[in-house]
C-alpha atoms as a PDB file:
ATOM      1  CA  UNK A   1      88.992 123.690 141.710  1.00  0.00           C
ATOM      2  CA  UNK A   2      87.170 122.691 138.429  1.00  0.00           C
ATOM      3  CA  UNK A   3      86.220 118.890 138.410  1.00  0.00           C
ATOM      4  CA  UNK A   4      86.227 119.269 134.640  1.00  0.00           C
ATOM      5  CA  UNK A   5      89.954 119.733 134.237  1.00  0.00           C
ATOM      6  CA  UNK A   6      90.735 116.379 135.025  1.00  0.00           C
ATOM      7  CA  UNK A   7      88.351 115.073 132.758  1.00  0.00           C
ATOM      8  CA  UNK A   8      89.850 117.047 129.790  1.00  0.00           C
ATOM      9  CA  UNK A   9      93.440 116.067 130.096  1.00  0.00           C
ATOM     10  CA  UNK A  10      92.316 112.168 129.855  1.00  0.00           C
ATOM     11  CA  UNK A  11      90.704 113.277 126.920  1.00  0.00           C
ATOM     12  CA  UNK A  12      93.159 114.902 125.458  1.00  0.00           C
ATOM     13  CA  UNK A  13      96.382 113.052 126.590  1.00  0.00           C
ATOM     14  CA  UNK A  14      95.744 109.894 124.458  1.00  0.00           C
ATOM     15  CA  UNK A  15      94.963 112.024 121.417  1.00  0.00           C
ATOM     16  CA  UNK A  16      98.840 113.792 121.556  1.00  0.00           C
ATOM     17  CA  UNK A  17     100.101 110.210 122.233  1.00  0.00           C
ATOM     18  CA  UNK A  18      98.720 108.874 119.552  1.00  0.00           C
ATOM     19  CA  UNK A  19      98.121 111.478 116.635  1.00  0.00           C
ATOM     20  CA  UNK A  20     102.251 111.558 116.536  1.00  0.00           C
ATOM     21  CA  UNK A  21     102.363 107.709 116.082  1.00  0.00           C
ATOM     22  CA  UNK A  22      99.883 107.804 113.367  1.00  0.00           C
ATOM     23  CA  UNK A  23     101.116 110.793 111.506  1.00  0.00           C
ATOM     24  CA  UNK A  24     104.882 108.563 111.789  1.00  0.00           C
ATOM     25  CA  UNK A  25     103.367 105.192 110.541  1.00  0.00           C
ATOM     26  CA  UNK A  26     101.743 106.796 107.630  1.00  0.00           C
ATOM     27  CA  UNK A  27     105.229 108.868 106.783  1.00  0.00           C
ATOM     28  CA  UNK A  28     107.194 105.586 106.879  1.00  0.00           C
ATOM     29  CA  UNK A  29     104.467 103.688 104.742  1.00  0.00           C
ATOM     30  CA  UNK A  30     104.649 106.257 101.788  1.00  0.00           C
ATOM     31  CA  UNK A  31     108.299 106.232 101.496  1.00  0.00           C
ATOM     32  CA  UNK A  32     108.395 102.539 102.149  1.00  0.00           C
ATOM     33  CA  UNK A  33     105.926 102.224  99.412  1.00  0.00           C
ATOM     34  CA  UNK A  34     108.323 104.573  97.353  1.00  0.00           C
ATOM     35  CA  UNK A  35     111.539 102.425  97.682  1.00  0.00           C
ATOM     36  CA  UNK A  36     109.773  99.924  96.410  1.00  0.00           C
ATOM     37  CA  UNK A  37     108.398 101.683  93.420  1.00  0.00           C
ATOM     38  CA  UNK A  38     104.930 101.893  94.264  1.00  0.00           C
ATOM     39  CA  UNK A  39     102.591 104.577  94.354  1.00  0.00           C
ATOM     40  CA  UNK A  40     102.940 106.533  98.396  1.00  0.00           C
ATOM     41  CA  UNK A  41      99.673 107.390  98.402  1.00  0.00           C
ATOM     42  CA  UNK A  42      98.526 103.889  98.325  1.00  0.00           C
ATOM     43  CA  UNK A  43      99.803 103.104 101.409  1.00  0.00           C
ATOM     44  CA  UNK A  44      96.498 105.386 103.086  1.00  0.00           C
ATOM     45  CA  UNK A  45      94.194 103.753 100.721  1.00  0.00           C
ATOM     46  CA  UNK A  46      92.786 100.919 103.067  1.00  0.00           C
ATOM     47  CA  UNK A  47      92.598  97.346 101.604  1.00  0.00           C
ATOM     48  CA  UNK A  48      93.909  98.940  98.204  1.00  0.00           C
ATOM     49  CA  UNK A  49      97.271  99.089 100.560  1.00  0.00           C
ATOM     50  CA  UNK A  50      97.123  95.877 101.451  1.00  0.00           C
ATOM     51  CA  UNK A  51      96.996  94.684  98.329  1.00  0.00           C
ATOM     52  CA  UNK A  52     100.566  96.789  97.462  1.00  0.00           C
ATOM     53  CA  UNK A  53     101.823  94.704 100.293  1.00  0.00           C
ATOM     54  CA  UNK A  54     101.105  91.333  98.426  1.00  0.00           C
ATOM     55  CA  UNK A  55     102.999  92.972  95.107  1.00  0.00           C
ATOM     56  CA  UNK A  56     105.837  94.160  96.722  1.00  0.00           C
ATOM     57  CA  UNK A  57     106.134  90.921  98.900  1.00  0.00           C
ATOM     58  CA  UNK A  58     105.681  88.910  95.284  1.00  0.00           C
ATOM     59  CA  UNK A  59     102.539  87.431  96.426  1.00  0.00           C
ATOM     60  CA  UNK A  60      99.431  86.965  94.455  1.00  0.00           C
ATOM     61  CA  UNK A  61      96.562  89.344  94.513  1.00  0.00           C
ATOM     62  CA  UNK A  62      93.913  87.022  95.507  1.00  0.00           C
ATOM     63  CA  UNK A  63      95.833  86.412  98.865  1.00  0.00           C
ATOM     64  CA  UNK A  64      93.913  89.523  99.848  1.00  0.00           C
ATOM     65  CA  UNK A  65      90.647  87.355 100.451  1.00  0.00           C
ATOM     66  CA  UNK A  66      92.984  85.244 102.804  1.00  0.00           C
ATOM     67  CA  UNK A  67      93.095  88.822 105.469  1.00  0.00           C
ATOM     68  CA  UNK A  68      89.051  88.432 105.379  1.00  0.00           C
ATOM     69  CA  UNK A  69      89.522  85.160 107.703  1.00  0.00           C
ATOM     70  CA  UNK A  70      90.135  85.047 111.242  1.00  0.00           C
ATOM     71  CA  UNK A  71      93.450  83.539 112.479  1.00  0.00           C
ATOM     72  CA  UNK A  72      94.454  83.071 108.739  1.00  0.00           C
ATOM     73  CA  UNK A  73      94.636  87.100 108.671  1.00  0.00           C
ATOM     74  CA  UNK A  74      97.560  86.384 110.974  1.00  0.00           C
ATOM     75  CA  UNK A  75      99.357  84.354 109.240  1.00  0.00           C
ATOM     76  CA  UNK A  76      99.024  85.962 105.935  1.00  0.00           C
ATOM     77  CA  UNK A  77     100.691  89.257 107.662  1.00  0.00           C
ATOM     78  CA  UNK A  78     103.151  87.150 109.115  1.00  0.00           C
ATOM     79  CA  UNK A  79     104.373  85.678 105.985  1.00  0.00           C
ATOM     80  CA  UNK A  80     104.171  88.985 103.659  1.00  0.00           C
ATOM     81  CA  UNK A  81     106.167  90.837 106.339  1.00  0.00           C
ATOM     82  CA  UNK A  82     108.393  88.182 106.073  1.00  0.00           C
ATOM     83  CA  UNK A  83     108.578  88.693 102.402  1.00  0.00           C
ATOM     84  CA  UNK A  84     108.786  92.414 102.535  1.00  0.00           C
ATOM     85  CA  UNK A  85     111.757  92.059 105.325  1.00  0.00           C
ATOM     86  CA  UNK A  86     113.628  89.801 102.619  1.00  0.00           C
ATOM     87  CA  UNK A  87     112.800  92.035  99.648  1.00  0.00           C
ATOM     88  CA  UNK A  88     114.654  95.000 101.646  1.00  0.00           C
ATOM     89  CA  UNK A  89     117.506  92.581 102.323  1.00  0.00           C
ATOM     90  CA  UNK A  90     116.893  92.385 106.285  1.00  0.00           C
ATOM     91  CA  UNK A  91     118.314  89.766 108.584  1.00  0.00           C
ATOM     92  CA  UNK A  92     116.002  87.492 110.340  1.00  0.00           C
ATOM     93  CA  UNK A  93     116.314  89.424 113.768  1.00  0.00           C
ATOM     94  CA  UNK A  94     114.880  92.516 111.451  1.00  0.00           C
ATOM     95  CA  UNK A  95     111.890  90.634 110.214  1.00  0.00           C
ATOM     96  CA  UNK A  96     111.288  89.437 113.617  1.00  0.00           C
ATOM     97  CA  UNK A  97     111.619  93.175 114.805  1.00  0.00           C
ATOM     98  CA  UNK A  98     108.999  94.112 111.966  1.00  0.00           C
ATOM     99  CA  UNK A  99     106.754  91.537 113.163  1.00  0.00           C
ATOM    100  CA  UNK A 100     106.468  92.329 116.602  1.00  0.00           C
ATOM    101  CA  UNK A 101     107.410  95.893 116.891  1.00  0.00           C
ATOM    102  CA  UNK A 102     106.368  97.452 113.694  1.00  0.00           C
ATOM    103  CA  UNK A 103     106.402 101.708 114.961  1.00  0.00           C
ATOM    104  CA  UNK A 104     110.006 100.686 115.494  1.00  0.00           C
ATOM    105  CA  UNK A 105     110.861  99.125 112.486  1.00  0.00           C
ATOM    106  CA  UNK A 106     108.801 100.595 109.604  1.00  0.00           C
ATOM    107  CA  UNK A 107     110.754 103.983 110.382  1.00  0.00           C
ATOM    108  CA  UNK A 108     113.796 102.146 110.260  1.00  0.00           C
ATOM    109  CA  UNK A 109     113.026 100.651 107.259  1.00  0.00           C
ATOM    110  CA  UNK A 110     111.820 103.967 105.569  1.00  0.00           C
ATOM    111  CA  UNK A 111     114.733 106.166 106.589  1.00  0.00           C
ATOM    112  CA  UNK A 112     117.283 103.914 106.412  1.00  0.00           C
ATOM    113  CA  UNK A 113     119.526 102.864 103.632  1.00  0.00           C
ATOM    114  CA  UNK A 114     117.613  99.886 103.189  1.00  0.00           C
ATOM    115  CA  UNK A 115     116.787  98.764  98.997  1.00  0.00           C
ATOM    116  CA  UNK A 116     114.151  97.020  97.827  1.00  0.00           C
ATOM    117  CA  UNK A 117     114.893  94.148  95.444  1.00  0.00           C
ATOM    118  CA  UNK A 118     111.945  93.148  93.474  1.00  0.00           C
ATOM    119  CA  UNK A 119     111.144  89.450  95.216  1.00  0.00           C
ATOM    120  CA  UNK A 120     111.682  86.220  93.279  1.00  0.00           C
ATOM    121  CA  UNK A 121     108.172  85.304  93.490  1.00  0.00           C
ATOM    122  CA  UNK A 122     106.895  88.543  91.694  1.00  0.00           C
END
């Protein structure tokens, strides 16, 4: 028996786990970023997405120096998903679902019926 066939499905395995998570995340960004009117593209642009996030969440720009410190990165993600989850008129249990469980909720958020309502902030 070949030692090496072992070997190559650990290898492997991960990669088919994964590449079908990524591939979803990214789908549900883009139209996420749609809905709201935004560019879905920019949701693969790194830190240029991040800053779409702020807008659609009606938070400054310059909030996107607050994801460059430790701890405070947390928070800041906390609080625009928060925003985003009230933009798209989700209940609290949603946003908490966001928060903690994002591959389930961003695809529920993307292919749902959900609208996004420009925030009050923005």
């Amino acid at each position: 028996m070949n030692s090496e066939a072992p070997n190559l499905l650990v290898s492997i395995l991960p990669l088919v786990v994964i590449l079908p998570l990524v591939v979803l995340m990214i789908v549900s960004g883009w139209k996420i970023f749609v809905k709201a009117g935004q560019p879905g593209w920019a949701c693969i642009i790194p830190i240029y997405n991040l800053y779409i996030w702020l807008k659609m969440a009606g938070r400054p720009g310059w909030w996107l120096l607050l994801y460059l410190i430790p701890v405070v990165n947390f928070v800041i993600a906390i609080l625009v998903a928060i925003d985003i989850g009230k933009a798209f008129a989700k209940s609290t249990g949603f946003i908490v679902l966001m928060i903690l469980l994002p591959i389930i909720a961003f695809p529920i958020l993307a292919f749902g019926d959900a609208v996004y309502t420009k925030p009050a902030g923005a």
